[in-house]
N, C-alpha and C. Protein backbone atom coordinates (compact mmCIF):
# COMPACT_ATOMS: atom_id res chain seq x y z
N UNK A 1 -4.21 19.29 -21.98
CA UNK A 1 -3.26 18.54 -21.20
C UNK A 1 -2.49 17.60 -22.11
N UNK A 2 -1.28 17.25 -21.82
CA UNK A 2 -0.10 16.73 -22.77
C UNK A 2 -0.06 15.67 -21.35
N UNK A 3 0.08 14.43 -21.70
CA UNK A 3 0.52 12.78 -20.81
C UNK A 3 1.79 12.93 -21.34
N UNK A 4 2.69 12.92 -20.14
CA UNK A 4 4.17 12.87 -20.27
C UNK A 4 4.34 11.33 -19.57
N UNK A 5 4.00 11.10 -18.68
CA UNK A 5 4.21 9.76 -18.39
C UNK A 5 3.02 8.78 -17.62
N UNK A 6 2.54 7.79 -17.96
CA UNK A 6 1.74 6.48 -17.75
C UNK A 6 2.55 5.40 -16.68
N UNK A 7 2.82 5.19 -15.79
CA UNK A 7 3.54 4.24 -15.39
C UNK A 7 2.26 2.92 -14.37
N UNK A 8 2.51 2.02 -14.46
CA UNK A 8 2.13 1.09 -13.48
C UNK A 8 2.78 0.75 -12.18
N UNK A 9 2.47 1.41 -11.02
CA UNK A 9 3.30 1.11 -9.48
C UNK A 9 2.61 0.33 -8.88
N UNK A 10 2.20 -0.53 -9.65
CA UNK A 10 1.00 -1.84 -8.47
C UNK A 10 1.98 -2.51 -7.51
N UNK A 11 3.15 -3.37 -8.56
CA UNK A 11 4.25 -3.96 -8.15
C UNK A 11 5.02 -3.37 -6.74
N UNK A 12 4.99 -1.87 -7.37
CA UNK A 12 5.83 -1.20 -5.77
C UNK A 12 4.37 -1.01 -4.46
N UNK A 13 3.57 -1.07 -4.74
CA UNK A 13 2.38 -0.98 -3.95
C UNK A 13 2.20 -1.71 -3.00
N UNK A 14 2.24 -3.59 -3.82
CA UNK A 14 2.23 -4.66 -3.16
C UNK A 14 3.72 -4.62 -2.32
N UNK A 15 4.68 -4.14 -2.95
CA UNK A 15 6.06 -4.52 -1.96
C UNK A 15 6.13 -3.15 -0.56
N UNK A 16 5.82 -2.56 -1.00
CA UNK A 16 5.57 -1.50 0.37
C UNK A 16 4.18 -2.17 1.34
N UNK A 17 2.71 -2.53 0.88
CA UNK A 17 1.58 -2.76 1.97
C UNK A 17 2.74 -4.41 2.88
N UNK A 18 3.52 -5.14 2.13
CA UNK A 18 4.10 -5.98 2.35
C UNK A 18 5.40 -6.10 3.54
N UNK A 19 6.18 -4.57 2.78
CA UNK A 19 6.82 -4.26 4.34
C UNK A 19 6.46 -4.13 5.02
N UNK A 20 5.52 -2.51 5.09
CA UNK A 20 4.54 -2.22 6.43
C UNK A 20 4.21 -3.24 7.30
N UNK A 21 3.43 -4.59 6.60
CA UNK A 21 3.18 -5.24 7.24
C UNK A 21 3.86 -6.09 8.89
N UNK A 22 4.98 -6.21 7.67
CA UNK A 22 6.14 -7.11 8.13
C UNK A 22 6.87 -6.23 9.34
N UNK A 23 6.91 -4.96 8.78
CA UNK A 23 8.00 -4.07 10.19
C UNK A 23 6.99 -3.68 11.00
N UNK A 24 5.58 -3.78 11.24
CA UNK A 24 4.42 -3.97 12.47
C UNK A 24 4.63 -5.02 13.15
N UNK A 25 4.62 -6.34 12.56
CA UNK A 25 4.84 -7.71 13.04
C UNK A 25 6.29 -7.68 14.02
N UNK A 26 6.93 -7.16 13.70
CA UNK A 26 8.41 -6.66 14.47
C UNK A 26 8.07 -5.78 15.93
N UNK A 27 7.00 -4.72 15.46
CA UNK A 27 6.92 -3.65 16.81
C UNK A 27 5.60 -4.48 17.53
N UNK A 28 5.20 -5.07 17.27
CA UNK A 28 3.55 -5.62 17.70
C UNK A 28 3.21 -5.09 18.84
N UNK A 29 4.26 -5.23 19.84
CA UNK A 29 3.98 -5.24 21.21
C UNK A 29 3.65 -3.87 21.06
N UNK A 30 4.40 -2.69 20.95
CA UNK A 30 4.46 -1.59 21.64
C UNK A 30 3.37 -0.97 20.82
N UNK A 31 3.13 -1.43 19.58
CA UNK A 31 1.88 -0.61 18.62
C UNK A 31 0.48 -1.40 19.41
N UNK A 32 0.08 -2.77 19.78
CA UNK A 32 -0.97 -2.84 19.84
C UNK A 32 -1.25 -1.98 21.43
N UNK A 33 -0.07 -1.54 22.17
CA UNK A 33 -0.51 -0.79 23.67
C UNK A 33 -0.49 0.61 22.73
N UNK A 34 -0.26 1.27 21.90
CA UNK A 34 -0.68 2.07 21.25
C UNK A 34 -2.07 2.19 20.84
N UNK A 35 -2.00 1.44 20.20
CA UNK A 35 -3.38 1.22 18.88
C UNK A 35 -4.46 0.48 19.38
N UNK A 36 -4.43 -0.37 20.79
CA UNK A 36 -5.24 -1.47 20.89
C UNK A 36 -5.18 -2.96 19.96
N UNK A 37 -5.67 -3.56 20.51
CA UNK A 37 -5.68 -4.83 19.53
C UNK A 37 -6.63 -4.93 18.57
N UNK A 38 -7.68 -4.49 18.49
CA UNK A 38 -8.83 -4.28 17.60
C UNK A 38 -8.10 -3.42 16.06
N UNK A 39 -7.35 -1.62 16.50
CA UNK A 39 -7.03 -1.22 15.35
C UNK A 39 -5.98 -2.01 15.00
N UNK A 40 -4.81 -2.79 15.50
CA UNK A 40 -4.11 -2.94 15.46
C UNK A 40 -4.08 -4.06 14.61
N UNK A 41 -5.02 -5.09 14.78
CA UNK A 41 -5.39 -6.47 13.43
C UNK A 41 -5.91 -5.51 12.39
N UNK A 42 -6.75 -4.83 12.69
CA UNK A 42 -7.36 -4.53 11.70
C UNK A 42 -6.62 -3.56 10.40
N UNK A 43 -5.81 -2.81 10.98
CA UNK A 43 -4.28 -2.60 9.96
C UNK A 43 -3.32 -3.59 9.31
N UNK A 44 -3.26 -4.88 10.07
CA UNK A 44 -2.63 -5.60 9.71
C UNK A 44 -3.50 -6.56 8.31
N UNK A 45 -5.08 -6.36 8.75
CA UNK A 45 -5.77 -7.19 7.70
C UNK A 45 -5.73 -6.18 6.54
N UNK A 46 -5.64 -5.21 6.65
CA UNK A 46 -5.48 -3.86 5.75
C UNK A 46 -4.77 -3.98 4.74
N UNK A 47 -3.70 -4.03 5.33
CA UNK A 47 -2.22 -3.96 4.96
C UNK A 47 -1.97 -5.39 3.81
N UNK A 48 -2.46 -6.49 4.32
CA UNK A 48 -2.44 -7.87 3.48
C UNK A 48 -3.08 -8.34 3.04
N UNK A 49 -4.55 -7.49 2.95
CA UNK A 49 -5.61 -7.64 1.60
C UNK A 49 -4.96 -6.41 0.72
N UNK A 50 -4.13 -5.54 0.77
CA UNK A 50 -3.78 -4.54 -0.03
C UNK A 50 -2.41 -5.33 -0.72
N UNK A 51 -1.94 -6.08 0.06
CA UNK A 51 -0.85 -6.57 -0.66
C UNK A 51 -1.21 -8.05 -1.94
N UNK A 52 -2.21 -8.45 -1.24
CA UNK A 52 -2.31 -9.94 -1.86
C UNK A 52 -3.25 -9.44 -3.03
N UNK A 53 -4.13 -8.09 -2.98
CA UNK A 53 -5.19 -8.19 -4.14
C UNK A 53 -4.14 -7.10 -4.95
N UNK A 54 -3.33 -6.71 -5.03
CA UNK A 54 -2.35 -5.94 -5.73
C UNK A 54 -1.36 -7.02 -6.60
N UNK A 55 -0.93 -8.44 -5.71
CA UNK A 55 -0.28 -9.44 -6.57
C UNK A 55 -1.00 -9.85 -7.58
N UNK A 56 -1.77 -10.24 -6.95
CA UNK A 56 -3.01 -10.75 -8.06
C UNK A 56 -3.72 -9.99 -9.00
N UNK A 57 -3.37 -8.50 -9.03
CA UNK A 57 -3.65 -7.97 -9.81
C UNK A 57 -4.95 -7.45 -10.15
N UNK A 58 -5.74 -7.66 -8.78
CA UNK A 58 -6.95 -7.29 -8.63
C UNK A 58 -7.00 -5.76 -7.71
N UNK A 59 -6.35 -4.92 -7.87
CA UNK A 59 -6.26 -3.70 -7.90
C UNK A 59 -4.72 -3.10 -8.60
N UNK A 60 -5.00 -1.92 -8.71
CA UNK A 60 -3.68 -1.45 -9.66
C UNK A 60 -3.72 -0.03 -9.30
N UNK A 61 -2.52 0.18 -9.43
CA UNK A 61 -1.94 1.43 -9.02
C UNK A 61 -1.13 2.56 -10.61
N UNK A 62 -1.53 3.45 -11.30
CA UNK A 62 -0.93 4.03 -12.03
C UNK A 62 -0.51 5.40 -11.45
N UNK A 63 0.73 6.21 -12.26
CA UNK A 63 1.04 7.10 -11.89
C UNK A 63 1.19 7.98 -13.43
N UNK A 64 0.08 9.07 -13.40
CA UNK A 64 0.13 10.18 -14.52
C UNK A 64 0.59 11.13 -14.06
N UNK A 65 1.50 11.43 -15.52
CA UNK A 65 2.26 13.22 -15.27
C UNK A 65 1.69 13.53 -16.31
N UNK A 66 1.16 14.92 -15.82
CA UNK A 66 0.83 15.64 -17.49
C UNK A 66 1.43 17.22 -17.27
N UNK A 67 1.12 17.82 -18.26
CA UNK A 67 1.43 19.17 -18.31
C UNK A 67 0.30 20.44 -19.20
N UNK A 68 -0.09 21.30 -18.54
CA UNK A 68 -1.18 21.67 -19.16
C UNK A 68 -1.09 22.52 -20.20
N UNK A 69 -1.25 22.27 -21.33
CA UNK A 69 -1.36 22.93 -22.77
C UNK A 69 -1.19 24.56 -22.18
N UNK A 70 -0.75 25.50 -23.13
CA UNK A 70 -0.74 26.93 -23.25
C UNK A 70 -2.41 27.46 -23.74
């Protein structure tokens, strides 16, 4: 295998669990008669321990490309 690219997407990780968050907080109503209120925090606590331990840098996200040798 040949590494063509190494990248770090923590940064985009935290800014996406961060929207999600934010455009739930917008639908609340109609997702928690969906989801209940139980799944419905509990995505939201999801969502902003994924964002806050990603700022902090206490999880990380990489993205490998490789290509497999002949």
């Amino acid at each position: 295998m040949q590494l063509l690219v190494c990248e770090d997407v923590t940064a985009n990780m935290a800014k996406v669990a961060e929207a999600r968050l934010a455009a739930r907080v917008v639908r609340s109503t109609p997702l928690r008669e969906i989801e209940g209120n139980q799944t419905y925090d509990g995505q939201q606590e999801f969502l902003a321990v994924a964002a806050r331990v990603a700022r902090e840098g206490r999880l990380s996200r990489f993205v490998y490309v490789s290509r497999k040798l002949n």
